[in-house]
N, C-alpha and C. Protein backbone atom coordinates (compact mmCIF):
# COMPACT_ATOMS: atom_id res chain seq x y z
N UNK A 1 82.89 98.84 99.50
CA UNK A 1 84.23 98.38 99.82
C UNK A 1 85.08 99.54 100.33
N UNK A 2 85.75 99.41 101.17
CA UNK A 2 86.77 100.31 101.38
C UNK A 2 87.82 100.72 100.76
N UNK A 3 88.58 101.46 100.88
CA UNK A 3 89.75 101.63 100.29
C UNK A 3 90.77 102.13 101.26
N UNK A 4 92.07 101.99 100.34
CA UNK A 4 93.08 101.89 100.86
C UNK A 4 93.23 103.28 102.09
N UNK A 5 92.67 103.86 101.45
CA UNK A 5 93.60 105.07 102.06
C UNK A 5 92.29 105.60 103.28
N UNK A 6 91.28 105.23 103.54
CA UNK A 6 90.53 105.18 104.55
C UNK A 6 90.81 103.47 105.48
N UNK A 7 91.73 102.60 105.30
CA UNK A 7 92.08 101.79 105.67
C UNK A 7 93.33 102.19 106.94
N UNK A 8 93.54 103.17 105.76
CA UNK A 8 95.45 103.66 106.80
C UNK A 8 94.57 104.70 107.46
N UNK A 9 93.96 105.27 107.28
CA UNK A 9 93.57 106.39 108.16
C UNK A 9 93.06 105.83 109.44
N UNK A 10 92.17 105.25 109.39
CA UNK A 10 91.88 104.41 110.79
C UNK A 10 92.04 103.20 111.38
N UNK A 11 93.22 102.84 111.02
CA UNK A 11 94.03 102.07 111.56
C UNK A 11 94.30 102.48 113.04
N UNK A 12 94.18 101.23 113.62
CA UNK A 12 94.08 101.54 115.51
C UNK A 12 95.95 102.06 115.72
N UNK A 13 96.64 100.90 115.02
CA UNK A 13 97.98 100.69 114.87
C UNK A 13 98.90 102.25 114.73
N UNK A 14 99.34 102.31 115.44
CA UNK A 14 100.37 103.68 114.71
C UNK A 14 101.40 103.11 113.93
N UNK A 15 101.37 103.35 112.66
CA UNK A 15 101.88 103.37 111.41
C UNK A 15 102.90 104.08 111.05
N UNK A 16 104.26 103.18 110.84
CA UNK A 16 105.17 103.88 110.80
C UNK A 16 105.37 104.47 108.93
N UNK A 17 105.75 105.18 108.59
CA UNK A 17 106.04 105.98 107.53
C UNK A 17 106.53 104.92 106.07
N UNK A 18 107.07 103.37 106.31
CA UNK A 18 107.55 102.43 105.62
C UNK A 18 106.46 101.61 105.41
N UNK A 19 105.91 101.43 106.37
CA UNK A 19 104.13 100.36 106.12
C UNK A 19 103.64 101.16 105.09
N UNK A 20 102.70 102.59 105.27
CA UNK A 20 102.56 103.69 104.79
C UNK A 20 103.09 103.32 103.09
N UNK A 21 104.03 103.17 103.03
CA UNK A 21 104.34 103.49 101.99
C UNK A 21 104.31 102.29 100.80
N UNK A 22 105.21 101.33 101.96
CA UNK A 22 104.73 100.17 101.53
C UNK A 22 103.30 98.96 100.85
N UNK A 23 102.31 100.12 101.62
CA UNK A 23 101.22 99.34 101.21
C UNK A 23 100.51 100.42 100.13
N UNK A 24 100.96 101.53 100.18
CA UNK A 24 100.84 102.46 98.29
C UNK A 24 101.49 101.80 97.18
N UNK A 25 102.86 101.12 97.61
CA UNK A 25 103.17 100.74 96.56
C UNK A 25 102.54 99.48 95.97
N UNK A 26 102.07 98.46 96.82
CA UNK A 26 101.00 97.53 96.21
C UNK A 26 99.95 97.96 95.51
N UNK A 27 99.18 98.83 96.29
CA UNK A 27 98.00 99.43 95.80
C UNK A 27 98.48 99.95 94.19
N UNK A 28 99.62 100.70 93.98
CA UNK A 28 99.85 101.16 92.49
C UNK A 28 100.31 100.01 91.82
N UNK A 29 101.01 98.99 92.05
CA UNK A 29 101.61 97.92 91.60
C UNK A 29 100.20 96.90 91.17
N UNK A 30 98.82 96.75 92.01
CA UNK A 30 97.51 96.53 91.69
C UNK A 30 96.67 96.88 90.21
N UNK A 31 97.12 97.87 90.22
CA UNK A 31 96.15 99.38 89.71
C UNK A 31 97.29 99.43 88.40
N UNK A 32 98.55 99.24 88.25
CA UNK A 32 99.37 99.18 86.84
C UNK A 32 98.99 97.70 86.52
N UNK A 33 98.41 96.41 86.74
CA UNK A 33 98.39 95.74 86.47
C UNK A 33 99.54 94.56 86.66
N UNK A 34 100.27 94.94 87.93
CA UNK A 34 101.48 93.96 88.15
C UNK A 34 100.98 92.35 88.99
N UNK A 35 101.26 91.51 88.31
CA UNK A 35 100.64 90.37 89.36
C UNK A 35 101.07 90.23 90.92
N UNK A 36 100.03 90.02 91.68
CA UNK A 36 99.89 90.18 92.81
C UNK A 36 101.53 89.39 93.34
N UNK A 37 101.90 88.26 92.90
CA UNK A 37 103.09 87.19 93.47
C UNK A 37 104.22 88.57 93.24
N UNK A 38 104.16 88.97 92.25
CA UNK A 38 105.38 89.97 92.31
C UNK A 38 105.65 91.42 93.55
N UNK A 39 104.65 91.04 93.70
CA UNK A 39 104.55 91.97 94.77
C UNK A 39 104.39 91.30 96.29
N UNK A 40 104.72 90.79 96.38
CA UNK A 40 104.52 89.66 97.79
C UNK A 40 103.33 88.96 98.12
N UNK A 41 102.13 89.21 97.02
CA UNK A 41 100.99 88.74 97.76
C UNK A 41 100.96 87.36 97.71
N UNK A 42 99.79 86.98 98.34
CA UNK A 42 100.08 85.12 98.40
C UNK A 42 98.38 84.87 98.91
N UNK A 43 97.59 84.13 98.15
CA UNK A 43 96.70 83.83 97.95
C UNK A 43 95.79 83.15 99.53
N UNK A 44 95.11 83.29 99.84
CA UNK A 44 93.97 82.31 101.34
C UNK A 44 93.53 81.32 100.92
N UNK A 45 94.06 80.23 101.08
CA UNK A 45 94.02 79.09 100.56
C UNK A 45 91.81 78.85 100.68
N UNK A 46 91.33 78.91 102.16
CA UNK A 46 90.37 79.01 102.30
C UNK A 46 89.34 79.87 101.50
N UNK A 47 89.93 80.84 100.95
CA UNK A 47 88.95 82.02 100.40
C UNK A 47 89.87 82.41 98.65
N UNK A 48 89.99 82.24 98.17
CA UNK A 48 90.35 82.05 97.45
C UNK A 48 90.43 83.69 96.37
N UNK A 49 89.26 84.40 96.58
CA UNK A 49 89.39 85.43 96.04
C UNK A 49 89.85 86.42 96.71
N UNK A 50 90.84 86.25 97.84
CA UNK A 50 91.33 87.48 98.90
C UNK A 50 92.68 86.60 98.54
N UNK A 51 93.86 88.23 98.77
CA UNK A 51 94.70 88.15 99.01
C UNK A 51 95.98 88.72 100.17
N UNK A 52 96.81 88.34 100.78
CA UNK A 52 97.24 88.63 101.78
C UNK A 52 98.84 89.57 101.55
N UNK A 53 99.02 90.37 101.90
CA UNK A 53 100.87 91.05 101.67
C UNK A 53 101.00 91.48 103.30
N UNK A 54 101.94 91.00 103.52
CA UNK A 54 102.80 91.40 104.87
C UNK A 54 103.30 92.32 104.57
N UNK A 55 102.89 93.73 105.56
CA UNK A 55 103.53 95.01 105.48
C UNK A 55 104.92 94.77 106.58
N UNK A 56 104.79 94.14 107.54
CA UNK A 56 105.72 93.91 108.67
C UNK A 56 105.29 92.47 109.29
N UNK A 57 105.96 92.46 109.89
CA UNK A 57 106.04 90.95 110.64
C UNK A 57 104.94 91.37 112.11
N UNK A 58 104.26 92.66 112.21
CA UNK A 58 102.81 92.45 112.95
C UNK A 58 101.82 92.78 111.92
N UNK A 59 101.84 93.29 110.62
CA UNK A 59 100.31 93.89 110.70
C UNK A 59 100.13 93.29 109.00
N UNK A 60 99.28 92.87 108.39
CA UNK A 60 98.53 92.51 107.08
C UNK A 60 97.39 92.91 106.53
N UNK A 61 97.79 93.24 105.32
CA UNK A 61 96.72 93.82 104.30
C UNK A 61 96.16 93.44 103.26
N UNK A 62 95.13 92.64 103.48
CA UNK A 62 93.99 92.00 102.79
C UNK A 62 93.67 92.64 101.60
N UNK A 63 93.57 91.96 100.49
CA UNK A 63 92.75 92.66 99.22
C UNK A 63 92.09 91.53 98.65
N UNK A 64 91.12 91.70 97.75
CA UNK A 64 90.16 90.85 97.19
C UNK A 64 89.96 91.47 95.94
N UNK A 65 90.04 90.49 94.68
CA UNK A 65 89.53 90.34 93.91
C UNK A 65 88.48 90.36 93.13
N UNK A 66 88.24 91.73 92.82
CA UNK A 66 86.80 91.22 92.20
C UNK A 66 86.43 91.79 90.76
N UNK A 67 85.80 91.44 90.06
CA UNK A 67 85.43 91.80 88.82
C UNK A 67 86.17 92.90 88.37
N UNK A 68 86.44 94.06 88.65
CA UNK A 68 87.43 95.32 88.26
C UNK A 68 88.81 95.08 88.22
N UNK A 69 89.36 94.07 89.50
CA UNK A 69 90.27 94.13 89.71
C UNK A 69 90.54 93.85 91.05
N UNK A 70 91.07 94.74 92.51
CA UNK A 70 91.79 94.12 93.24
C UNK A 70 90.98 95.42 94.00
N UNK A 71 90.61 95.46 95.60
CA UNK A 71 90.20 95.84 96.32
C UNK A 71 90.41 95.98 97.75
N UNK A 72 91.20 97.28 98.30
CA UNK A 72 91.68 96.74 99.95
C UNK A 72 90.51 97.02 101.13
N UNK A 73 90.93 95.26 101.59
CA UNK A 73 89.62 94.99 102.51
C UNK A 73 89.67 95.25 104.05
N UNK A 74 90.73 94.74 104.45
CA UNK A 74 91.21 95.14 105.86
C UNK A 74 92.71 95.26 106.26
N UNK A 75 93.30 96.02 107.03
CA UNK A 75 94.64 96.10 107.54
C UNK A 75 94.76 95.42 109.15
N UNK A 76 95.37 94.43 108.92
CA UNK A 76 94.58 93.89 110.70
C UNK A 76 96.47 93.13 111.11
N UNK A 77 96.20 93.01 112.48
CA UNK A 77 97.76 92.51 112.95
C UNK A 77 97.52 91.33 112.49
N UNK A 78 98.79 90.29 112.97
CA UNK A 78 98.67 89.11 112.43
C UNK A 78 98.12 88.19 113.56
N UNK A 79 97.73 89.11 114.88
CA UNK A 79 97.35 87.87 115.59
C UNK A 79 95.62 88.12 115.20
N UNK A 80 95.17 88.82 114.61
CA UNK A 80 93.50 89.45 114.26
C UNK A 80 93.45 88.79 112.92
N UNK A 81 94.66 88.34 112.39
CA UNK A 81 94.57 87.46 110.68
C UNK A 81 93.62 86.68 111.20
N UNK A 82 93.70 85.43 111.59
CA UNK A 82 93.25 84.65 111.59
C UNK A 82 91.10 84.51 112.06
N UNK A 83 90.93 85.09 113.06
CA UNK A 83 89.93 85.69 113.18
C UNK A 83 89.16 86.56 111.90
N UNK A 84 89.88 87.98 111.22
CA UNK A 84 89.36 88.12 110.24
C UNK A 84 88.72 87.32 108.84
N UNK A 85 90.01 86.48 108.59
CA UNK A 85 89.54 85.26 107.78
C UNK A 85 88.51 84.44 107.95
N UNK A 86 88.04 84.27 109.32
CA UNK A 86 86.82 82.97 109.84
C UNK A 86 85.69 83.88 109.72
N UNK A 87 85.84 85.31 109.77
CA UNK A 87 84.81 85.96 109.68
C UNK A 87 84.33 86.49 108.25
N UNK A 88 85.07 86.55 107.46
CA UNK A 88 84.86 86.65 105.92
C UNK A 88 84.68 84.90 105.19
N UNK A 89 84.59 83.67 106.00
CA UNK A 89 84.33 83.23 105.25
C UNK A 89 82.66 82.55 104.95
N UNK A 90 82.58 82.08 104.15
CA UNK A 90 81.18 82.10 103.24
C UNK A 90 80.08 81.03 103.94
């Protein structure tokens, strides 16, 4: 699985300093045990063990659920959401 911070690193997107930061603070908000809704996430109705947080109104950051806990899967725009999803599903 990937992680977060090899996620931001090669990101095609140039990343402004608030995404950046914004998507650390999920990742720690994950990792203290804060539920995902409190933090903006919101569940894939289709996939059920991934979850979605809007860093901005172009780009989203996928995490999934799994046995440990919470895992970041991809950082993709929102017009690549939809595509990513058809391709993760089962």
């Amino acid at each position: 699985m990937s992680t977060l911070n090899s996620l931001l690193h090669h990101c095609r997107q140039n990343l402004c300093e608030s995404h950046i930061q914004r998507a650390l603070e999920i990742e720690d908000g994950l990792k203290n045990g804060q539920p995902y809704p409190t933090l903006g996430g919101k569940r894939i109705r289709c996939r059920s063990d991934l979850i979605r947080f809007k860093l901005s109104p172009a780009l989203r950051l996928i995490y999934q659920k799994t046995g440990r806990g919470y895992s970041a899967v991809a950082l993709v725009t929102r017009e690549a959401f939809d595509r990513e999803i058809k391709r993760r599903r089962a």
